[in-house]
N, C-alpha and C. Protein backbone atom coordinates (compact mmCIF):
# COMPACT_ATOMS: atom_id res chain seq x y z
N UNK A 1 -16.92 172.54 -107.55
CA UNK A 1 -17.19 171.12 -107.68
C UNK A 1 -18.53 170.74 -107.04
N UNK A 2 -18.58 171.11 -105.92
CA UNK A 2 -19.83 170.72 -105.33
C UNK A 2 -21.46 171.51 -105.71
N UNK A 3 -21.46 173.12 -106.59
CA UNK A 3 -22.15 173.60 -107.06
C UNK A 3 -22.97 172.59 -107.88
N UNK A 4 -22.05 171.92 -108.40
CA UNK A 4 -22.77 170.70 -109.87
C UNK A 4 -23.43 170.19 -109.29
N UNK A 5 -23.38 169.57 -108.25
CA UNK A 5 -24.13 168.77 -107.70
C UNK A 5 -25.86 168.75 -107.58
N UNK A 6 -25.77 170.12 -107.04
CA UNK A 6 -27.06 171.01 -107.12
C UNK A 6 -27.31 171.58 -108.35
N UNK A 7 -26.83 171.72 -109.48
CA UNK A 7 -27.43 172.09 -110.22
C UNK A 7 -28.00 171.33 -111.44
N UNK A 8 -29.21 171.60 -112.12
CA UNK A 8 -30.19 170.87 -112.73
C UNK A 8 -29.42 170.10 -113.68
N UNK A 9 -29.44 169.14 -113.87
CA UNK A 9 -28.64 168.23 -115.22
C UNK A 9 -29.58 167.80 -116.48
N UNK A 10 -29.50 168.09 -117.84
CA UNK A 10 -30.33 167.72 -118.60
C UNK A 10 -30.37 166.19 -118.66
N UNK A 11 -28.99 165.72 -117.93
CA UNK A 11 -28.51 164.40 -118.41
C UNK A 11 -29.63 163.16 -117.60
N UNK A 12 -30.16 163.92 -116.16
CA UNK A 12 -31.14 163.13 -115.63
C UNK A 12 -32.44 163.99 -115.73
N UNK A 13 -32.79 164.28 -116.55
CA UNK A 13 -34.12 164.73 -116.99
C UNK A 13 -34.74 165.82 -116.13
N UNK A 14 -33.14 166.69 -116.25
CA UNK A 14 -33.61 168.16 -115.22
C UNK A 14 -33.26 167.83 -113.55
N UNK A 15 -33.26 166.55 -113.47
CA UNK A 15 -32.78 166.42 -111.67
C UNK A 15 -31.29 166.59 -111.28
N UNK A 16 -31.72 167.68 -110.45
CA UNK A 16 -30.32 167.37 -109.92
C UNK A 16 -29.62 166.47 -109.48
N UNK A 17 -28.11 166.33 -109.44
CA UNK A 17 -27.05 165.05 -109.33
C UNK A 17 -27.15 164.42 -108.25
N UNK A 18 -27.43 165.48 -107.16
CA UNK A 18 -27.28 164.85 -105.41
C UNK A 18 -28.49 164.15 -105.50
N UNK A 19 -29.59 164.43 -106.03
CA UNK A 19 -30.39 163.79 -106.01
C UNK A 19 -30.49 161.93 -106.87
N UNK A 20 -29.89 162.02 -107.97
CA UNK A 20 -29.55 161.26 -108.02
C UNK A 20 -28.84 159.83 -107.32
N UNK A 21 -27.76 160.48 -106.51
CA UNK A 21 -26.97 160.00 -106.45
C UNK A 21 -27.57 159.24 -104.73
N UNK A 22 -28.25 159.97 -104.38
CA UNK A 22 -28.89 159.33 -103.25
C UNK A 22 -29.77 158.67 -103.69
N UNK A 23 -30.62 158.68 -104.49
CA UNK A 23 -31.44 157.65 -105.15
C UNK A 23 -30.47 156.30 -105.01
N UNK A 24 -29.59 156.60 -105.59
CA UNK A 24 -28.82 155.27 -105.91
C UNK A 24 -28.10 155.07 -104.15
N UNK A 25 -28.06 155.61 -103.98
CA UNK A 25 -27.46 155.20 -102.22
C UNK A 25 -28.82 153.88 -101.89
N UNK A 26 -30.12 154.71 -102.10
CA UNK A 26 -31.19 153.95 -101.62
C UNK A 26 -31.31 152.51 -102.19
N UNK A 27 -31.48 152.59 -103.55
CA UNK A 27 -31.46 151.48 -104.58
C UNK A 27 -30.18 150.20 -104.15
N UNK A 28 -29.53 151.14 -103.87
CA UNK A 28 -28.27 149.98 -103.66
C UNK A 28 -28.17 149.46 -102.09
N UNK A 29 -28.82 150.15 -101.51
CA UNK A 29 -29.14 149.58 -100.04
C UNK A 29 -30.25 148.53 -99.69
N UNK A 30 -31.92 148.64 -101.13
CA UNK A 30 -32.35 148.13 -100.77
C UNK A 30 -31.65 146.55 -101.54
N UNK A 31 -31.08 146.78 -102.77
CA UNK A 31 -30.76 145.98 -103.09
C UNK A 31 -29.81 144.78 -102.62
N UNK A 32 -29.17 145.39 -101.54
CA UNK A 32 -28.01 144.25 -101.09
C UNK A 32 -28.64 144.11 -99.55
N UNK A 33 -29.36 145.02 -98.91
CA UNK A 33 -29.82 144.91 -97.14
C UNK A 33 -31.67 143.97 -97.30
N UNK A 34 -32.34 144.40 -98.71
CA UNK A 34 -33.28 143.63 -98.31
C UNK A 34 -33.02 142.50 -99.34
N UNK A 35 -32.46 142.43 -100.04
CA UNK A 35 -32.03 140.95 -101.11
C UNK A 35 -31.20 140.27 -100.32
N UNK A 36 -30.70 140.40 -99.39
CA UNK A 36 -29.75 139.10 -98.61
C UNK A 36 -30.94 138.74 -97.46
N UNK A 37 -32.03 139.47 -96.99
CA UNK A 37 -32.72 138.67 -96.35
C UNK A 37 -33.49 137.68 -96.76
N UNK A 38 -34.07 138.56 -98.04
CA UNK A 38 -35.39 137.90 -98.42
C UNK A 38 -34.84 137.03 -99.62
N UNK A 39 -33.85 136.51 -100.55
CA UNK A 39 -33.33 135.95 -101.28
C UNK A 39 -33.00 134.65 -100.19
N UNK A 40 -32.55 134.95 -99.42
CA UNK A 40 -31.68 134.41 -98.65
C UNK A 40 -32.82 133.15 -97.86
N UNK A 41 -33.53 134.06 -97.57
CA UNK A 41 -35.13 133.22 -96.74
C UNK A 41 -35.85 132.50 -98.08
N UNK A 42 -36.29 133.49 -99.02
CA UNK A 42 -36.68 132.03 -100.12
C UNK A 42 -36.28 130.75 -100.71
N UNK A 43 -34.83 130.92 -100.99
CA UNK A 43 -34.03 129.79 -101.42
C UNK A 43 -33.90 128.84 -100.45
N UNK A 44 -33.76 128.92 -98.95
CA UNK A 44 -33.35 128.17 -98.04
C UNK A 44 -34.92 127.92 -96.96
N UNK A 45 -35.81 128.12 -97.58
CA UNK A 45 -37.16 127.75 -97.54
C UNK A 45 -37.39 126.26 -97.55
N UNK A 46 -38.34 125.50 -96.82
CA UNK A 46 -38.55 124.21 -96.78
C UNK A 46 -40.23 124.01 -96.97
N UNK A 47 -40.64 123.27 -97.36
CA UNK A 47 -42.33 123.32 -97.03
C UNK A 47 -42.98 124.07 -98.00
N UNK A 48 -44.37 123.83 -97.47
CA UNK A 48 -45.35 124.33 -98.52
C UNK A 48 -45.50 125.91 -98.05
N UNK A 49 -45.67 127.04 -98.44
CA UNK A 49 -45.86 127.87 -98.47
C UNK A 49 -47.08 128.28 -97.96
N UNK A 50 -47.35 129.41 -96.86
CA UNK A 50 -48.96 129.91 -96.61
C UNK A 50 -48.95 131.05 -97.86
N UNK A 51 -50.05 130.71 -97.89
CA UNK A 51 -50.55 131.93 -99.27
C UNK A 51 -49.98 133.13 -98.75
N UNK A 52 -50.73 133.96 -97.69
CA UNK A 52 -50.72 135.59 -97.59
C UNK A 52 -48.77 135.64 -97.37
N UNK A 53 -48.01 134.52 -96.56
CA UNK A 53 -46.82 134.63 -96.37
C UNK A 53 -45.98 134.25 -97.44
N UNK A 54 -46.43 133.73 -98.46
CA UNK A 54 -45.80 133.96 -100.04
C UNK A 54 -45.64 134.93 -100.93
N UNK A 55 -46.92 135.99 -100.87
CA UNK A 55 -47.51 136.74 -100.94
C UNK A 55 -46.27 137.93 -100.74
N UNK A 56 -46.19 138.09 -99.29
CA UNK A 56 -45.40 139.53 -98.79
C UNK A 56 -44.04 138.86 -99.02
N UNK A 57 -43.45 138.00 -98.95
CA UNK A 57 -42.21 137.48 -99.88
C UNK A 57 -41.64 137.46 -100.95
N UNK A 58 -42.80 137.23 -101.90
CA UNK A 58 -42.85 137.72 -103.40
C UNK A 58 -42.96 139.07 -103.69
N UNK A 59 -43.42 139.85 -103.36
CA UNK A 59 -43.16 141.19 -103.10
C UNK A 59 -42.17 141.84 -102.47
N UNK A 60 -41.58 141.39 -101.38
CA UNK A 60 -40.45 141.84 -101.22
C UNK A 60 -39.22 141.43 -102.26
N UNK A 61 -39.29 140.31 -102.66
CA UNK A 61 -38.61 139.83 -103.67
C UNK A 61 -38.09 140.49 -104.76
N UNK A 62 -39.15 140.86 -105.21
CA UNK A 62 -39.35 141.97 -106.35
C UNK A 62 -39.25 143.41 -106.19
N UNK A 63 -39.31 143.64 -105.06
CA UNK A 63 -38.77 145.17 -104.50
C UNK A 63 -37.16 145.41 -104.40
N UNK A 64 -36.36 143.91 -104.32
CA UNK A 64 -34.83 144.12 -104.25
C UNK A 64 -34.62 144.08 -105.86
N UNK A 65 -35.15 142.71 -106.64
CA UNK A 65 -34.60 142.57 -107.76
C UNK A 65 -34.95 144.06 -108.75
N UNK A 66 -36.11 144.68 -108.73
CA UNK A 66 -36.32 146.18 -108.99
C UNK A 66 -35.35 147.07 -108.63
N UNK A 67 -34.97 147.33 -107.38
CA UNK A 67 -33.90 148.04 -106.38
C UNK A 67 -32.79 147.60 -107.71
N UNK A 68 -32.31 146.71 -108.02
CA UNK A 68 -30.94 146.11 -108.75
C UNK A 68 -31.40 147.13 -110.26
N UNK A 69 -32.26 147.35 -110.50
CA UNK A 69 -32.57 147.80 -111.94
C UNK A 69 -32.49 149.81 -111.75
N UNK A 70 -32.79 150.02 -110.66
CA UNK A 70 -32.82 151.29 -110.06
C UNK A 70 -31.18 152.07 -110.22
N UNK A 71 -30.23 151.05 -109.78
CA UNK A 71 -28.76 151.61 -109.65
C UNK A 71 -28.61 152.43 -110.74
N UNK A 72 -29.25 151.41 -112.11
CA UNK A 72 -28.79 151.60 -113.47
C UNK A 72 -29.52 152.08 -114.02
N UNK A 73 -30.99 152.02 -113.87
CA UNK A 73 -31.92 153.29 -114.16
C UNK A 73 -32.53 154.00 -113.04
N UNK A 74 -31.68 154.90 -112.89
CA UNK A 74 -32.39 155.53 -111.81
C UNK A 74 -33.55 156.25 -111.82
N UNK A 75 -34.01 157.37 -112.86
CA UNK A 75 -35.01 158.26 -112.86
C UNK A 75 -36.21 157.06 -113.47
N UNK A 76 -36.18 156.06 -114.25
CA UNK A 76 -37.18 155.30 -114.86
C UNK A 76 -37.85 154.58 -113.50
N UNK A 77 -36.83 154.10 -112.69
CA UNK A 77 -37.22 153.68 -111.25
C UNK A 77 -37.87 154.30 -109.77
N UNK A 78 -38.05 155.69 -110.26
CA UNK A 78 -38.83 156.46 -109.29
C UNK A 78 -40.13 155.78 -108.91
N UNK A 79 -40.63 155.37 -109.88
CA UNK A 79 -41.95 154.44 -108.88
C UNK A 79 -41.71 153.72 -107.91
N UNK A 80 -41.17 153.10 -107.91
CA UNK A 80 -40.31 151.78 -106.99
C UNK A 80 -40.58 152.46 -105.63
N UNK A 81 -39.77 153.61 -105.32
CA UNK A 81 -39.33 154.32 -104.31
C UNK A 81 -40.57 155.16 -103.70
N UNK A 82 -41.30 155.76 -104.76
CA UNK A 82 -42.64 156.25 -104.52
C UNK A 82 -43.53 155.28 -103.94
N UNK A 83 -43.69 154.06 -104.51
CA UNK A 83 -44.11 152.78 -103.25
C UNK A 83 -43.59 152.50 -102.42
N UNK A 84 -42.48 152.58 -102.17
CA UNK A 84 -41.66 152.67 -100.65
C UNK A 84 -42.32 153.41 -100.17
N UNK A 85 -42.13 154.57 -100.16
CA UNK A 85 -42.58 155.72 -99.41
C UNK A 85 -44.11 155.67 -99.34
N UNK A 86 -44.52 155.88 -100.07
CA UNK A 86 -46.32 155.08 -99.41
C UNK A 86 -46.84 154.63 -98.65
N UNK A 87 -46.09 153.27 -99.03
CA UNK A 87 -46.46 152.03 -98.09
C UNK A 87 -45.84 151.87 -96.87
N UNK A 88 -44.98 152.57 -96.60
CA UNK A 88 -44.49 152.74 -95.23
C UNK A 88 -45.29 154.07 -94.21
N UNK A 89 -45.36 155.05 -94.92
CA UNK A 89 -45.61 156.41 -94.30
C UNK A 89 -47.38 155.51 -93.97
N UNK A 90 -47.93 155.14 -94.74
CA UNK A 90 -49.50 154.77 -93.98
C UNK A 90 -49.16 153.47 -93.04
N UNK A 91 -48.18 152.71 -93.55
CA UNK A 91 -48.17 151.44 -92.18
C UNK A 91 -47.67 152.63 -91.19
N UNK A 92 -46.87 153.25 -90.96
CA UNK A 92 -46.55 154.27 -89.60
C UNK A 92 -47.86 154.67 -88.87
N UNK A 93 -48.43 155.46 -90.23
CA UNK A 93 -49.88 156.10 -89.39
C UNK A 93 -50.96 154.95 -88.63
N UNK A 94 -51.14 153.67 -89.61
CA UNK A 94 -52.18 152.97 -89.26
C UNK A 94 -51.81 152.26 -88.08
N UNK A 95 -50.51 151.54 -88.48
CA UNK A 95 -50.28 150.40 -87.33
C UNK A 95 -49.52 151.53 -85.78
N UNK A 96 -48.38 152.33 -86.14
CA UNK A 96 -46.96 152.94 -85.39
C UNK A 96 -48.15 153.93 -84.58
N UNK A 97 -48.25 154.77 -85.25
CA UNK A 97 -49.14 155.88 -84.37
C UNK A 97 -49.94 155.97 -83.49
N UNK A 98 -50.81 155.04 -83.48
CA UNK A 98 -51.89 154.33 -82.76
C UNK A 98 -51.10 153.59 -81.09
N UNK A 99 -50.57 153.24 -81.60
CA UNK A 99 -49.64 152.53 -80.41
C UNK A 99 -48.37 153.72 -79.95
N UNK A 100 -48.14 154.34 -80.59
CA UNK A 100 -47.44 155.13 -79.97
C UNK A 100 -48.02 156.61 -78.91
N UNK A 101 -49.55 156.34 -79.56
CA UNK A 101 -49.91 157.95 -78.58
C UNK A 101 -50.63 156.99 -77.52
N UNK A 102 -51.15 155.80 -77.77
CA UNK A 102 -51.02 154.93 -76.25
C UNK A 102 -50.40 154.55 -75.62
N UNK A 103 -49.01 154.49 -75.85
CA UNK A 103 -47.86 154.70 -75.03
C UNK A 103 -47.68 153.31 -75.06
N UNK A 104 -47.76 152.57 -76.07
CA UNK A 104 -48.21 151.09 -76.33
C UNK A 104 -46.50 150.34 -77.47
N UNK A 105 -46.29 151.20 -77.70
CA UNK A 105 -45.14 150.95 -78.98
C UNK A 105 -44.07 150.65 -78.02
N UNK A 106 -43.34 151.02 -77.03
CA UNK A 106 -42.02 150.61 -76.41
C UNK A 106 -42.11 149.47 -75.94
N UNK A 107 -41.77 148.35 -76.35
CA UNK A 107 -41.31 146.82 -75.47
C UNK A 107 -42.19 146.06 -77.05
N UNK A 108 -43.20 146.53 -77.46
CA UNK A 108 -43.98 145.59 -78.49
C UNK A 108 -43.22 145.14 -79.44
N UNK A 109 -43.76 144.35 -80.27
CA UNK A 109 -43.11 143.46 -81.40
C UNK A 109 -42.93 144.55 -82.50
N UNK A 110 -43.57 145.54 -82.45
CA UNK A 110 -43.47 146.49 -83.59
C UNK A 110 -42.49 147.12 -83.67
N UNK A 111 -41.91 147.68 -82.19
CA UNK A 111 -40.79 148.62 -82.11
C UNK A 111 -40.03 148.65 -83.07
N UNK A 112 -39.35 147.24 -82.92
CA UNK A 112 -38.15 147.37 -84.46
C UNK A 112 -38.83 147.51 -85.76
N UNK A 113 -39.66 147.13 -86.25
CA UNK A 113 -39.88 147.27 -87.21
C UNK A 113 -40.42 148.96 -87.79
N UNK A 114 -41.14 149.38 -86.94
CA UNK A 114 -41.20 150.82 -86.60
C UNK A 114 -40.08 151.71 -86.87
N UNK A 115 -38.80 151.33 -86.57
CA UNK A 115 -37.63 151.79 -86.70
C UNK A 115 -37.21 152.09 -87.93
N UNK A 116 -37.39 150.63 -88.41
CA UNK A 116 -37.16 150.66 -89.80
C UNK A 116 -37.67 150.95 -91.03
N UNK A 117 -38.83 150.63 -90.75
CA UNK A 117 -39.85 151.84 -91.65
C UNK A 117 -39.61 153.49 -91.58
N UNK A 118 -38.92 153.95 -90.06
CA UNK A 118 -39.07 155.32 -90.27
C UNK A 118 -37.68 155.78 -90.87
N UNK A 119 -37.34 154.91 -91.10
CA UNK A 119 -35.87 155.29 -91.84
C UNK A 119 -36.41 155.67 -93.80
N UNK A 120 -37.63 155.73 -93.62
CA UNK A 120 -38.46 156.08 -95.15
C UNK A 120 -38.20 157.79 -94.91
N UNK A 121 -37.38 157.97 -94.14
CA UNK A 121 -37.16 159.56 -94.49
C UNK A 121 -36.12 160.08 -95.46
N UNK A 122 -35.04 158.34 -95.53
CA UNK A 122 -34.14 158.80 -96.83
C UNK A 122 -34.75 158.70 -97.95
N UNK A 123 -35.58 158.29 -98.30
CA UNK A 123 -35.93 158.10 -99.88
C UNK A 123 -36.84 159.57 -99.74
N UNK A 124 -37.50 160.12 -98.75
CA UNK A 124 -38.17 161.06 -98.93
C UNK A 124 -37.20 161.91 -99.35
N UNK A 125 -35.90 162.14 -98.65
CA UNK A 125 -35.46 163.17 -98.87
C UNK A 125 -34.51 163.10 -100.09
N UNK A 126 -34.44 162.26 -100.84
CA UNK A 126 -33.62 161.49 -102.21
C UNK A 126 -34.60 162.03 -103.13
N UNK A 127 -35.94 162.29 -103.37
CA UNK A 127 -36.79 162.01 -103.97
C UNK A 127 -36.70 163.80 -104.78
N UNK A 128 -36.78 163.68 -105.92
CA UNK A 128 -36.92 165.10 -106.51
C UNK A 128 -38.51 165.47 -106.75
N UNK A 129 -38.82 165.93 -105.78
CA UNK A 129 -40.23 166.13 -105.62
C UNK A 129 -40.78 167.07 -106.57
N UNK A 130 -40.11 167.82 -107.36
CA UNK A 130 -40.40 168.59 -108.26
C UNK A 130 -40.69 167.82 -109.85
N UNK A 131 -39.60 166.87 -109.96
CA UNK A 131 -39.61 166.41 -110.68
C UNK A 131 -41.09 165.35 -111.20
N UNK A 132 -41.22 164.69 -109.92
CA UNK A 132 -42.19 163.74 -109.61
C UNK A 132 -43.94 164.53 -109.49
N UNK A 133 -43.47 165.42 -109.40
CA UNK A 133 -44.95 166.24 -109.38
C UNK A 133 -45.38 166.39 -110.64
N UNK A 134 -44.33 167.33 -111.54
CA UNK A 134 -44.13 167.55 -112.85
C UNK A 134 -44.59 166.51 -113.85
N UNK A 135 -43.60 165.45 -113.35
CA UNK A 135 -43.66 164.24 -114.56
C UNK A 135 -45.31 163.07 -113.92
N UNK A 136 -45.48 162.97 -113.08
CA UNK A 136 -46.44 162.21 -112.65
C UNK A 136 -47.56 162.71 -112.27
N UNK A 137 -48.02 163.71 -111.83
CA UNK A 137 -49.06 164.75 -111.72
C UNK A 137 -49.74 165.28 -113.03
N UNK A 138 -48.69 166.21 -113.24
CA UNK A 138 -48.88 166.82 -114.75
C UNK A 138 -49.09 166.32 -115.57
N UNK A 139 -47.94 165.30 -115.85
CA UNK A 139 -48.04 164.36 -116.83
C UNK A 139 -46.97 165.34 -118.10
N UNK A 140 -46.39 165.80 -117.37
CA UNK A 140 -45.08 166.71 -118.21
C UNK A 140 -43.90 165.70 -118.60
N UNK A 141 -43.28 165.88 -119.78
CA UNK A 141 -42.11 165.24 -120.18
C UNK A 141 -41.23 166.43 -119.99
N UNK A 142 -39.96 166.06 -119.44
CA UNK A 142 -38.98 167.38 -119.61
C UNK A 142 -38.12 166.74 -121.19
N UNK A 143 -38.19 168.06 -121.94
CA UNK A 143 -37.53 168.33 -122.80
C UNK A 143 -35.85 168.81 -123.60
């Protein structure tokens, strides 16, 4: 039973299942952990909006309602996640790192958020890196 798991499925375009299936762990986490914040903060919003803080709102916005499209397409939704992982792994280096080899990161405003960005190790490790090389690199269709 658990062999399947690991082994290649034509049914997701050569990826294996576990892989899948953590995809969708992710998708469905960002979908209900960052859509109840940020849904939650737009609707119950008052006032005029600052640009740049509309900005990273609307984008997060669209990173849950995407996340909701991910459950159900999972392999079409690999970009999504590939910008996760991006955009977190360089905010670590630019903003986290810097403050952390100055010994500057414990007590700061960043800490938590730091935290939570480094939790970008599940989608790393969800991610069928073979696949994504293949199909986005190459520019290979699996057949």
């Amino acid at each position: 039973m658990f062999k399947i798991l690991f082994t290649k499925s034509t049914k997701f375009d050569g990826i294996r299942p576990i892989n899948i299936y953590f995809m969708r762990l992710i998708y469905v986490l960002m979908f209900f952990v960052l859509g109840k914040d940020v849904w939650g903060y737009i609707l119950s919003y008052s006032g005029v909006w600052d640009e740049n803080e509309a900005v990273a709102w609307s984008v997060w916005a669209a990173f849950s309602a995407l996340a909701l499209m991910g459950i159900f397409r999972t392999v079409e939704m690999i970009p999504i996640l590939l910008l996760e992982i991006f955009y977190k792994v360089l905010w670590l280096i630019l903003v986290v790192y810097p403050l952390w080899q100055s010994n500057e990161l414990v007590g700061s405003g960043i800490e938590e958020t730091a935290f939570a960005f480094a939790l970008v190790v599940l989608p790393i490790l969800a991610m069928p890196w073979g696949y994504v090389f293949k199909r986005y690199i190459l520019g290979k269709k699996n057949s």
